[in-house]
Every structure is written in C-alpha cells, then in structure tokens.
PDB file of N, CA and C in Angstrom:
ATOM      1  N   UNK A   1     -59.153 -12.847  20.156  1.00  0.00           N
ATOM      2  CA  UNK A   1     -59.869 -11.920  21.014  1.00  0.00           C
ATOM      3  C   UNK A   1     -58.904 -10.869  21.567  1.00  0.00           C
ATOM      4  N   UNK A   2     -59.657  -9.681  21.569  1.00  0.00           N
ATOM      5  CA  UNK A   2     -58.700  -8.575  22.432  1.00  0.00           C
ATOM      6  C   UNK A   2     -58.801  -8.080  23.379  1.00  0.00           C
ATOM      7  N   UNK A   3     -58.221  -7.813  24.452  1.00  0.00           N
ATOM      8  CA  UNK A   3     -58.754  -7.041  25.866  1.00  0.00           C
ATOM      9  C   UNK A   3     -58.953  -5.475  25.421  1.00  0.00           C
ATOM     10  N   UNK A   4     -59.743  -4.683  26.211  1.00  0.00           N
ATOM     11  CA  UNK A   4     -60.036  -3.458  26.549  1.00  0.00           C
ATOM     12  C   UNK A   4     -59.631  -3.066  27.747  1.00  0.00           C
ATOM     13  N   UNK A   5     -58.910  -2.345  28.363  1.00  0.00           N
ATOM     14  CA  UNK A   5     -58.751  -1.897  29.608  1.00  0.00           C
ATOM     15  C   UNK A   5     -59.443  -0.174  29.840  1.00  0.00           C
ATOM     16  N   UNK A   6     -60.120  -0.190  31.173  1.00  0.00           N
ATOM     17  CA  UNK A   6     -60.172   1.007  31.369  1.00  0.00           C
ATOM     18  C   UNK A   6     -60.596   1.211  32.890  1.00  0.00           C
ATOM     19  N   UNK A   7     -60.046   2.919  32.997  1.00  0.00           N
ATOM     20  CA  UNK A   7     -60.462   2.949  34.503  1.00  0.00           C
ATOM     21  C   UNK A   7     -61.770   3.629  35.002  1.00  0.00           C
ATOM     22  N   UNK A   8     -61.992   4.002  36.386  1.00  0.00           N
ATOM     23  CA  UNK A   8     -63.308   4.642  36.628  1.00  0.00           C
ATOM     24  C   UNK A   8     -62.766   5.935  37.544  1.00  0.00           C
ATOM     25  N   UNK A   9     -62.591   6.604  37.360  1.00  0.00           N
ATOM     26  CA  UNK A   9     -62.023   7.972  38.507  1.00  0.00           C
ATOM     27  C   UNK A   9     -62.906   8.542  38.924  1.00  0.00           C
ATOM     28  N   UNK A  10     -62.800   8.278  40.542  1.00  0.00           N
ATOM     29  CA  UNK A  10     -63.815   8.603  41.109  1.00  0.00           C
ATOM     30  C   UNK A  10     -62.889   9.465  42.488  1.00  0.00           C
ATOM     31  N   UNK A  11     -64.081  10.582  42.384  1.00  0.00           N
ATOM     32  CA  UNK A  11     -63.031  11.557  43.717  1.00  0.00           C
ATOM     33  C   UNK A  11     -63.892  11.806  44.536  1.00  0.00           C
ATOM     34  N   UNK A  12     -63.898  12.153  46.022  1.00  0.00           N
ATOM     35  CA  UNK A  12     -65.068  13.071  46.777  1.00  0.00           C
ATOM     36  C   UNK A  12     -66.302  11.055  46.179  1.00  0.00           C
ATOM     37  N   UNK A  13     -66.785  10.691  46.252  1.00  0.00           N
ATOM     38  CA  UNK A  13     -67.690   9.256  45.998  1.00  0.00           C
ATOM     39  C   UNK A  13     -68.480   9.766  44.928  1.00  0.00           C
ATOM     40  N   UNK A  14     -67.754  11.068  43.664  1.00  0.00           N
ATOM     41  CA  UNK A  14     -68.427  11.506  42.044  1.00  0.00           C
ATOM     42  C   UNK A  14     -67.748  10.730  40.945  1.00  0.00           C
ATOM     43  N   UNK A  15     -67.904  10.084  40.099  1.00  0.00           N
ATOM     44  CA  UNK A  15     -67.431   9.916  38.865  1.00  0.00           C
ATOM     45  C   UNK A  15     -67.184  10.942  38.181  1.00  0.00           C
ATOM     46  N   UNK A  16     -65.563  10.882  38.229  1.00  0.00           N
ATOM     47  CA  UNK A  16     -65.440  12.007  37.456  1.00  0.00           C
ATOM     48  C   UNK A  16     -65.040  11.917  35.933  1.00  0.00           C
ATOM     49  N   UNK A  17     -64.838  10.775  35.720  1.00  0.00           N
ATOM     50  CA  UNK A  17     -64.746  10.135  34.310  1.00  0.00           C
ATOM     51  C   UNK A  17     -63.919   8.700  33.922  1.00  0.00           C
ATOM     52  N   UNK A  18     -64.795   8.075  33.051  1.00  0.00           N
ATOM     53  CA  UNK A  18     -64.112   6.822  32.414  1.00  0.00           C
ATOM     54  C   UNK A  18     -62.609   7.092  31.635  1.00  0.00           C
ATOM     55  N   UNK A  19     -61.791   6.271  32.007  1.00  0.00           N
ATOM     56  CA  UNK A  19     -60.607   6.360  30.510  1.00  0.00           C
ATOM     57  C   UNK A  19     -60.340   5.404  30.586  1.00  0.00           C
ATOM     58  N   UNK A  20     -60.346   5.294  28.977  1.00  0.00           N
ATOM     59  CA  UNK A  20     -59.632   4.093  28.722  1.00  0.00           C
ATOM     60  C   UNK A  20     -58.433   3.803  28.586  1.00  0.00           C
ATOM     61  N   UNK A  21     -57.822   2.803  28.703  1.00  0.00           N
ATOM     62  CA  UNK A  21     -55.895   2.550  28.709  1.00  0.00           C
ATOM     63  C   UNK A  21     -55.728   2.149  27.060  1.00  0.00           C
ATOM     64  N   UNK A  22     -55.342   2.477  26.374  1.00  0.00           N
ATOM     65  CA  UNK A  22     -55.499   2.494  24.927  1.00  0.00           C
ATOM     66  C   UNK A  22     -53.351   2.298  24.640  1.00  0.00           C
ATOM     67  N   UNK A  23     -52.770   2.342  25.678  1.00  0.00           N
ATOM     68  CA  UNK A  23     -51.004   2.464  25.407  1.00  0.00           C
ATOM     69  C   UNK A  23     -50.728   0.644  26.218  1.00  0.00           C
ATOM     70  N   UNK A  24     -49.848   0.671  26.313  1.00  0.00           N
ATOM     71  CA  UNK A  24     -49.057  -0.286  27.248  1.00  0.00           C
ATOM     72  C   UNK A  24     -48.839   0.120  28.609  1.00  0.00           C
ATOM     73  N   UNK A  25     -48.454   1.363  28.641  1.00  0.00           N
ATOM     74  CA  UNK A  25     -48.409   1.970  29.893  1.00  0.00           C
ATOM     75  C   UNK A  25     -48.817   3.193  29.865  1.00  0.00           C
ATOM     76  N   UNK A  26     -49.562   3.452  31.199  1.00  0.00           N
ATOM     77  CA  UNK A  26     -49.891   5.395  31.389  1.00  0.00           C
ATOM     78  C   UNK A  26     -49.448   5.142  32.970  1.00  0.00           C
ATOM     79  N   UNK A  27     -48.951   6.541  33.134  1.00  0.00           N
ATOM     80  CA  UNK A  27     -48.822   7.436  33.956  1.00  0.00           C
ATOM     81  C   UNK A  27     -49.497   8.003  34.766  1.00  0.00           C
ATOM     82  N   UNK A  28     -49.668   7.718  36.332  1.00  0.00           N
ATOM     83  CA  UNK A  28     -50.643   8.643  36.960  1.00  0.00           C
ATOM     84  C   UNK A  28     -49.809   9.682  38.084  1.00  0.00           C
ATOM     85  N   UNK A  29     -50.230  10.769  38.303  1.00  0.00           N
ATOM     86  CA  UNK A  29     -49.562  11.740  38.836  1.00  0.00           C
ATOM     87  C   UNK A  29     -49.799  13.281  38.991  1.00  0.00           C
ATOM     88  N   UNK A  30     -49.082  13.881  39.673  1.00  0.00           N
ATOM     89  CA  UNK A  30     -49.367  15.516  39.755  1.00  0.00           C
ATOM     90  C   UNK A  30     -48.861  16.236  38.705  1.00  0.00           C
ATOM     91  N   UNK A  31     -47.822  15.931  37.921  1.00  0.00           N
ATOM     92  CA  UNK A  31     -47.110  16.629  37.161  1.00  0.00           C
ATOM     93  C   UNK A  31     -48.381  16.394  35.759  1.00  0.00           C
ATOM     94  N   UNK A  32     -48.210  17.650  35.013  1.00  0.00           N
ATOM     95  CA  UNK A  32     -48.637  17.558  33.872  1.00  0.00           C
ATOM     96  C   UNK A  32     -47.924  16.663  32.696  1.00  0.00           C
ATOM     97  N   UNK A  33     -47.337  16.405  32.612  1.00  0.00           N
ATOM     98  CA  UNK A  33     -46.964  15.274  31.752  1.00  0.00           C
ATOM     99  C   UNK A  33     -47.114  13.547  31.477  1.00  0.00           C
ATOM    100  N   UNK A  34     -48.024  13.444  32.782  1.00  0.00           N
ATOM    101  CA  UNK A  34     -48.624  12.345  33.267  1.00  0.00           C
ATOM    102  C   UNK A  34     -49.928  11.830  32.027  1.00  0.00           C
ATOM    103  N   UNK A  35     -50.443  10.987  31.990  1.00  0.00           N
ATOM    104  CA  UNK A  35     -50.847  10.428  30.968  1.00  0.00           C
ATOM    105  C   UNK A  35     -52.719  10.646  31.821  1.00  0.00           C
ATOM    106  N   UNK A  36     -52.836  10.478  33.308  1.00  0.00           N
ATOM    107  CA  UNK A  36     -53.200  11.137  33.801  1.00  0.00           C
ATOM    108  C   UNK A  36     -53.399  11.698  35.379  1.00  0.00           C
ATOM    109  N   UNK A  37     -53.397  12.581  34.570  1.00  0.00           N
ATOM    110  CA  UNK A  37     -53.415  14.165  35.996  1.00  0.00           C
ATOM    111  C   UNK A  37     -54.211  14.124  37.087  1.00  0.00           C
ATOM    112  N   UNK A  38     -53.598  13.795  38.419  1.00  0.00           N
ATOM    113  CA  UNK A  38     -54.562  14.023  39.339  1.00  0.00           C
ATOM    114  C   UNK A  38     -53.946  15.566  40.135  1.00  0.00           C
ATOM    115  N   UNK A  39     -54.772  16.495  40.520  1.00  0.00           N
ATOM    116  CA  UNK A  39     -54.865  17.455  41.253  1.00  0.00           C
ATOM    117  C   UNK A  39     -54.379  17.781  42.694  1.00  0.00           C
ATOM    118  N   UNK A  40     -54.275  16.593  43.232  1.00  0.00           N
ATOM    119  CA  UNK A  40     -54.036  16.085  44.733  1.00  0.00           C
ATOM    120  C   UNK A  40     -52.797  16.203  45.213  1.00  0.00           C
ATOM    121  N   UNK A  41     -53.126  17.809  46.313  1.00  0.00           N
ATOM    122  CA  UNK A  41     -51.321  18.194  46.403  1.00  0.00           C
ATOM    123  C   UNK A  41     -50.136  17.387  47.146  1.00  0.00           C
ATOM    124  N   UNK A  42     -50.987  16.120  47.783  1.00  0.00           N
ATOM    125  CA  UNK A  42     -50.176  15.271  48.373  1.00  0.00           C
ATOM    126  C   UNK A  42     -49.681  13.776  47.580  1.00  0.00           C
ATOM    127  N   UNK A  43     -49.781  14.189  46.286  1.00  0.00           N
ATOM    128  CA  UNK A  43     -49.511  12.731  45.228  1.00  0.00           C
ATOM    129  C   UNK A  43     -48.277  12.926  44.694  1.00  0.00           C
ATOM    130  N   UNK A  44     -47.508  12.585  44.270  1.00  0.00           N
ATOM    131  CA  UNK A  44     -46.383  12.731  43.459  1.00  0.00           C
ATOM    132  C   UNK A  44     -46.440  13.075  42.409  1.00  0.00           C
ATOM    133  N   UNK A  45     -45.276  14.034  41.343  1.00  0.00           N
ATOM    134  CA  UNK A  45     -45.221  13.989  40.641  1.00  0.00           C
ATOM    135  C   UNK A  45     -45.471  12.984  39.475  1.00  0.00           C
ATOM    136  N   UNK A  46     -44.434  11.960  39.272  1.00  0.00           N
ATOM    137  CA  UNK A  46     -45.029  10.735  38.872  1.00  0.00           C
ATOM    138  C   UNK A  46     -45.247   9.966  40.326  1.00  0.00           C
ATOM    139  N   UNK A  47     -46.324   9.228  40.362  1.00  0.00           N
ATOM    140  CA  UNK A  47     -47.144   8.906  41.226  1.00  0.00           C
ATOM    141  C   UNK A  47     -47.211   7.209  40.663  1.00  0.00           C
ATOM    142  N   UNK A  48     -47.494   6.861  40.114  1.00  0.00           N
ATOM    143  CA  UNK A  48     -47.844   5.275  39.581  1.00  0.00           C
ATOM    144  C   UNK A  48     -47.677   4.947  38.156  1.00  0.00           C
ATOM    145  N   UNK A  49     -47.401   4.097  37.943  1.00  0.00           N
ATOM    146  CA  UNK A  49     -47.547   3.278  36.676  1.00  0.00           C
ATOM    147  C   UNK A  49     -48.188   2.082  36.104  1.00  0.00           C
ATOM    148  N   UNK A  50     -49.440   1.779  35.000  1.00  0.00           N
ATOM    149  CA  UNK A  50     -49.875   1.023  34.908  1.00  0.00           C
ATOM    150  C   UNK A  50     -49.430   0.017  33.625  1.00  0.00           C
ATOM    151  N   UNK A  51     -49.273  -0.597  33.566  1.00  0.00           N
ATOM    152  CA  UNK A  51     -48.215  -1.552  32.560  1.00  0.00           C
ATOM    153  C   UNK A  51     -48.682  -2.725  32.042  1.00  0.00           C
ATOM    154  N   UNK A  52     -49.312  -2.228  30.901  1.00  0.00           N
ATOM    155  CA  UNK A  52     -50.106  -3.906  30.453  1.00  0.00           C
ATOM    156  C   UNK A  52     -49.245  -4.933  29.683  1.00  0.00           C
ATOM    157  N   UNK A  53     -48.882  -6.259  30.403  1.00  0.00           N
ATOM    158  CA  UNK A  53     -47.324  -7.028  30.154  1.00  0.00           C
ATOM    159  C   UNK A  53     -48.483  -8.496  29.983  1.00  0.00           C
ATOM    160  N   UNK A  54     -47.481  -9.410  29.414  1.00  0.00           N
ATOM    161  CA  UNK A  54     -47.775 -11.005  28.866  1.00  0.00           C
ATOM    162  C   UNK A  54     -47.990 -11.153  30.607  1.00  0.00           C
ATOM    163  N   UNK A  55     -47.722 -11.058  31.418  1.00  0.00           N
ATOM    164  CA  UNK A  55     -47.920 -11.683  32.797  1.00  0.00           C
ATOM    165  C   UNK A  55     -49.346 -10.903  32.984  1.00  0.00           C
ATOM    166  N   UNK A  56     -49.885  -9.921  32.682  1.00  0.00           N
ATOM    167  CA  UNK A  56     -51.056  -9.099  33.168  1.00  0.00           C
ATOM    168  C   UNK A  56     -50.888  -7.802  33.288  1.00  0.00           C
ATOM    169  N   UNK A  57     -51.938  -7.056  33.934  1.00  0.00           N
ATOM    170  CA  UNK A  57     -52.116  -5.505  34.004  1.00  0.00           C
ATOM    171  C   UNK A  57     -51.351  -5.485  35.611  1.00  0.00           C
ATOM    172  N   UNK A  58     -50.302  -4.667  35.868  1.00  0.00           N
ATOM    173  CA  UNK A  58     -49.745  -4.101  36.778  1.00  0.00           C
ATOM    174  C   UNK A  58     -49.460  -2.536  36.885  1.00  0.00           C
ATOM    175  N   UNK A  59     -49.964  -2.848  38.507  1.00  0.00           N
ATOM    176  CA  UNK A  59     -49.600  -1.160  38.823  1.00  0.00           C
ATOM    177  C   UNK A  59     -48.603  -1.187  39.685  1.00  0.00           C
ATOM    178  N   UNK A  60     -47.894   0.178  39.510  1.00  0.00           N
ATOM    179  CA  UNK A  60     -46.557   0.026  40.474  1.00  0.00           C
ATOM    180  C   UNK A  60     -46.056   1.264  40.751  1.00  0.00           C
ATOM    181  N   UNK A  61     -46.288   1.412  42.171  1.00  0.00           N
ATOM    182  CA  UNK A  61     -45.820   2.823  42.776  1.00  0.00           C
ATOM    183  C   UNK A  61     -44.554   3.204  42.632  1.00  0.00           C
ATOM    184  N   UNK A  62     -44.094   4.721  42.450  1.00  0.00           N
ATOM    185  CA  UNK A  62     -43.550   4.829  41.731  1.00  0.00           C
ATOM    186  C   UNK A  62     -42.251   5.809  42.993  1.00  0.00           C
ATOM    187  N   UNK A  63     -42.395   4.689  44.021  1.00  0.00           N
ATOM    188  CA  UNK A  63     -41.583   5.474  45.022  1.00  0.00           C
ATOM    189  C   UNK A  63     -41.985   6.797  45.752  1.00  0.00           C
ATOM    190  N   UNK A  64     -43.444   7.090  45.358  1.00  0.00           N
ATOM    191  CA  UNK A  64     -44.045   8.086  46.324  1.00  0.00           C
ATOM    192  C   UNK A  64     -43.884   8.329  47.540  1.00  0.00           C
ATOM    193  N   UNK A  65     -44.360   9.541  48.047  1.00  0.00           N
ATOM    194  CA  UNK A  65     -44.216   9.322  49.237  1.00  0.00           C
ATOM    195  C   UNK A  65     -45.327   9.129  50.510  1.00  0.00           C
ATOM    196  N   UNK A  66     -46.507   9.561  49.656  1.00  0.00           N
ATOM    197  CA  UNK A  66     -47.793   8.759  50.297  1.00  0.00           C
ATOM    198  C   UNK A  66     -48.393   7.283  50.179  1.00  0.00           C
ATOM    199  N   UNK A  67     -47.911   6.888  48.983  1.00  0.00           N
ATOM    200  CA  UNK A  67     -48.386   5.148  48.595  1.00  0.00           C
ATOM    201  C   UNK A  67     -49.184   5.383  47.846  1.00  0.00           C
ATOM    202  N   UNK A  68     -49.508   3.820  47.514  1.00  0.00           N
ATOM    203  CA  UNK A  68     -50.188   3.856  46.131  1.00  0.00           C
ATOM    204  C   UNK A  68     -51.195   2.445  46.846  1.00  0.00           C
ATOM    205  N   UNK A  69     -52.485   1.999  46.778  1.00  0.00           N
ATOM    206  CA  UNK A  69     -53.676   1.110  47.962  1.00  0.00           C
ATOM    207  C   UNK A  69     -54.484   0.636  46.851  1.00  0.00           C
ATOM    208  N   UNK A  70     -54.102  -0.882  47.363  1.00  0.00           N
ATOM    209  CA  UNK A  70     -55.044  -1.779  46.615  1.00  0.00           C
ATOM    210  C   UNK A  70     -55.595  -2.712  47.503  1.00  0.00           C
ATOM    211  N   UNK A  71     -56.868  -2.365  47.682  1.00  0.00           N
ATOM    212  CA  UNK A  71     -57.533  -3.454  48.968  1.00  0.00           C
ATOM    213  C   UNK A  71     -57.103  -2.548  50.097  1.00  0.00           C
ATOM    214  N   UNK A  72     -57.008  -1.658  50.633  1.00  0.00           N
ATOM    215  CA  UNK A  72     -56.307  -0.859  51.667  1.00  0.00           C
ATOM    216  C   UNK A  72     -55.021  -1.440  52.412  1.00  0.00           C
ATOM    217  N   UNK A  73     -54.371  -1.721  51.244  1.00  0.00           N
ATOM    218  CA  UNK A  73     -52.951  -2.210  51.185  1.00  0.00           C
ATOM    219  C   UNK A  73     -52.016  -1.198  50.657  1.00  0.00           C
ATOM    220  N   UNK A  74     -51.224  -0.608  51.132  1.00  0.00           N
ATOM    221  CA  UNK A  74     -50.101  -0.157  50.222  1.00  0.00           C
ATOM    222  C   UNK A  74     -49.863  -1.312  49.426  1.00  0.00           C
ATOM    223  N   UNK A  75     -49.063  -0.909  48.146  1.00  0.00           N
ATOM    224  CA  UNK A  75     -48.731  -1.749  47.312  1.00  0.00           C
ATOM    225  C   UNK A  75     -47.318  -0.694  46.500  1.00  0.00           C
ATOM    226  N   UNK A  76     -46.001  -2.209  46.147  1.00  0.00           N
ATOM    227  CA  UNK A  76     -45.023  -1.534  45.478  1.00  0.00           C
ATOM    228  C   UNK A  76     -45.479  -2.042  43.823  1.00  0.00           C
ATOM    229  N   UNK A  77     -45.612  -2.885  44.268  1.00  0.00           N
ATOM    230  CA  UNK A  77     -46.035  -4.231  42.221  1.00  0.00           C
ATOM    231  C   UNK A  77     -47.426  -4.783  42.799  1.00  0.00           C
ATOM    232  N   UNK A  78     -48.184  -4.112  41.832  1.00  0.00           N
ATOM    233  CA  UNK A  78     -49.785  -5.534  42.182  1.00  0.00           C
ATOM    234  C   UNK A  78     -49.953  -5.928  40.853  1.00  0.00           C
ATOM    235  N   UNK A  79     -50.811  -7.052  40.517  1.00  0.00           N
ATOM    236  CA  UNK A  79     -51.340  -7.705  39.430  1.00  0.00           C
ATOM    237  C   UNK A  79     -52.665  -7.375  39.657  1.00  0.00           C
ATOM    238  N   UNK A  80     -53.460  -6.220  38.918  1.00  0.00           N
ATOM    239  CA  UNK A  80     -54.571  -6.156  38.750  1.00  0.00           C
ATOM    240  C   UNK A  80     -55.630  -6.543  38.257  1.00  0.00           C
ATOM    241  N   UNK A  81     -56.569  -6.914  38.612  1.00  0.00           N
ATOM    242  CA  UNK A  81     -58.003  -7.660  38.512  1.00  0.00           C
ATOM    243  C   UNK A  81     -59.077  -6.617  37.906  1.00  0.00           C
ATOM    244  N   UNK A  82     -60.214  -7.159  37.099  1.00  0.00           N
ATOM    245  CA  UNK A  82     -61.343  -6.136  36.818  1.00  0.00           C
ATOM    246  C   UNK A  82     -62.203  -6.164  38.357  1.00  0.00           C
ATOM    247  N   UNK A  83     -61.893  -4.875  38.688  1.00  0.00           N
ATOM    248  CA  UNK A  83     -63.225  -4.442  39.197  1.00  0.00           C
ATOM    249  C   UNK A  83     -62.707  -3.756  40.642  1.00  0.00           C
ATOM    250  N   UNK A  84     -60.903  -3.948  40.557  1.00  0.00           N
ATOM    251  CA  UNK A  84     -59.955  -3.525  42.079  1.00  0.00           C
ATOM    252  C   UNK A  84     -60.121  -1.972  41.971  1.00  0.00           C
ATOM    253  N   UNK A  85     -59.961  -1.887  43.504  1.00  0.00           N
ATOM    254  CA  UNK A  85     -59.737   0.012  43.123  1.00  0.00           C
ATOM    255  C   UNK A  85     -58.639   0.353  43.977  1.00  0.00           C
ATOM    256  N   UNK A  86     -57.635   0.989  43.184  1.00  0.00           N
ATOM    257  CA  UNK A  86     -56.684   1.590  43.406  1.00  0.00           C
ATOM    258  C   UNK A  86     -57.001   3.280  44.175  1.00  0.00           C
ATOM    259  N   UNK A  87     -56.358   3.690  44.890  1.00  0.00           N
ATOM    260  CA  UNK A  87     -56.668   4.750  45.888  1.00  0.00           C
ATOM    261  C   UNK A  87     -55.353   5.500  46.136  1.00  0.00           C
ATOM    262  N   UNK A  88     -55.384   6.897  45.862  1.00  0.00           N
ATOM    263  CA  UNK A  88     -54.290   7.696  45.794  1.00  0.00           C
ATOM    264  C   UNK A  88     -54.434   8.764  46.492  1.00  0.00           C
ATOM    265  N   UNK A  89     -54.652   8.645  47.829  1.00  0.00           N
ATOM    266  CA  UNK A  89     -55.200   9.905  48.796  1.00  0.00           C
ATOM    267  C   UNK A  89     -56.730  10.016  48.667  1.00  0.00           C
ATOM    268  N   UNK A  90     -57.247  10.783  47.646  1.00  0.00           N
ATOM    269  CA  UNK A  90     -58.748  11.055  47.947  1.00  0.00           C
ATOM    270  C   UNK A  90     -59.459  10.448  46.662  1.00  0.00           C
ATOM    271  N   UNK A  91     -58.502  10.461  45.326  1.00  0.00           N
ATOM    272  CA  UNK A  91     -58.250  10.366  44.234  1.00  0.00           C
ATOM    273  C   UNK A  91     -58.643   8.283  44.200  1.00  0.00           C
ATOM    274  N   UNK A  92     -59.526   8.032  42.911  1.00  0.00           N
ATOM    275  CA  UNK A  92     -59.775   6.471  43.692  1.00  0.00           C
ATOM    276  C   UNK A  92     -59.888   6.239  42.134  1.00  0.00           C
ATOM    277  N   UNK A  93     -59.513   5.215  41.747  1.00  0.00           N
ATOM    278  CA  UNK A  93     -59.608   4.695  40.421  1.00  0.00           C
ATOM    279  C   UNK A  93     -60.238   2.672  40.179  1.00  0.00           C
ATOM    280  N   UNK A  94     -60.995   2.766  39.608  1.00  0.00           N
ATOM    281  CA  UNK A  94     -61.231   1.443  39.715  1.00  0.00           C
ATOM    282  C   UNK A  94     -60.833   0.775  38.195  1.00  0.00           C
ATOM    283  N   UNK A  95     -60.374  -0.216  38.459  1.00  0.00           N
ATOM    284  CA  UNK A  95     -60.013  -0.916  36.900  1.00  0.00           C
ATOM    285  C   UNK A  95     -61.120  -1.725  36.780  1.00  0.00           C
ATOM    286  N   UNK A  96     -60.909  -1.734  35.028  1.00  0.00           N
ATOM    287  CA  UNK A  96     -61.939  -3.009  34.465  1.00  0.00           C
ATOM    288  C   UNK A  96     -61.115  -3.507  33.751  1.00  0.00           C
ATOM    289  N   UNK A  97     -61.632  -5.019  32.886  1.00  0.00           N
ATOM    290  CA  UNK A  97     -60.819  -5.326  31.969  1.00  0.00           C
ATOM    291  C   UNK A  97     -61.785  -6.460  31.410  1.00  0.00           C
ATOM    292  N   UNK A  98     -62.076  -6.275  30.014  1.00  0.00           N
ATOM    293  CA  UNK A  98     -63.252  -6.804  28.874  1.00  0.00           C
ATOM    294  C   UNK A  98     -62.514  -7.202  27.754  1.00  0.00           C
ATOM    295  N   UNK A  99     -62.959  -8.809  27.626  1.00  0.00           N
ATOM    296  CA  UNK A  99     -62.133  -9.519  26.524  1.00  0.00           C
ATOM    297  C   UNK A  99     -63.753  -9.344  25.489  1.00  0.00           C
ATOM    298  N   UNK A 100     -62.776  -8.746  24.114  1.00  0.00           N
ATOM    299  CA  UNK A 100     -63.680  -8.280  23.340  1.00  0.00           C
ATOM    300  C   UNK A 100     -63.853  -9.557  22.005  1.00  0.00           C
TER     301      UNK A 100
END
C-alpha cells in the first residue's frame, strides 16, 4: 500500500486550493523558489519544511521569525497527523494523509 499526502490552503476562511505533496520534501515560504508560495509579507523567506521520513510526515520551522502553529502551538519539529492545520499568519494549511 502507498500513502498520498496532501494539503488544503485555506486563507481569509476560502479554499484556495488542494496540493498534493508528490516529493519527500516541499518548501513553504515567501520567496519564489519555495515549492509553495505564500504571499504573506510577514512569513519568511523559507518559512517551513515538510519532510516525509520512515518516522512520519514532519513539519519544521525553519527559524522564522513569526512561527510556524500547530494546535495554536508554535512548533520547531511536529509529527503530523491527517486532518492538523498548520497556520502561518493568515495563511492556514490543513494536512491529509490516505493509505491507497
């Protein structure tokens, strides 16, 4: 069996679109080179990292300087669950994760 990972980006309480995690790791952040781009002039350049490892799906702030909120927790390393939502200022992402 294989997992699927993907997120839900949601800004302002709109869906602004599904993506799926299709790498080992993506990038979330202000800079364009980010895997993906959030708009939000108070996020970091690189901003977070999501890292799908034999231990699980982890996200891990990336030394920002606003934080990176799981459960309205800052968080430096979390082990993510289907259905958590990660929160990056206004910017809100929810994970899933479907064993196919």
């Amino acid at each position: 069996m294989k997992m699927r990972y993907w997120l839900i980006h949601i800004k302002d309480g709109e869906i602004v679109q599904k993506i799926p995690i299709k790498s080992d790791q993506i990038t979330i952040g202000r800079s364009s080179n980010n895997d993906i781009v959030i708009s939000n002039p108070v996020a970091s350049g690189k901003h977070a990292v999501i890292s799908i490892t034999d231990r699980g799906v982890i996200l891990e702030d990336l030394q920002s300087r606003n934080g990176t909120y799981v459960k309205n927790r800052r968080i430096s390393k979390y082990i993510l669950k289907s259905g958590d939502f990660i929160k990056i200022q206004k910017d809100v992402f929810q994970f899933f994760s479907k064993e196919d």
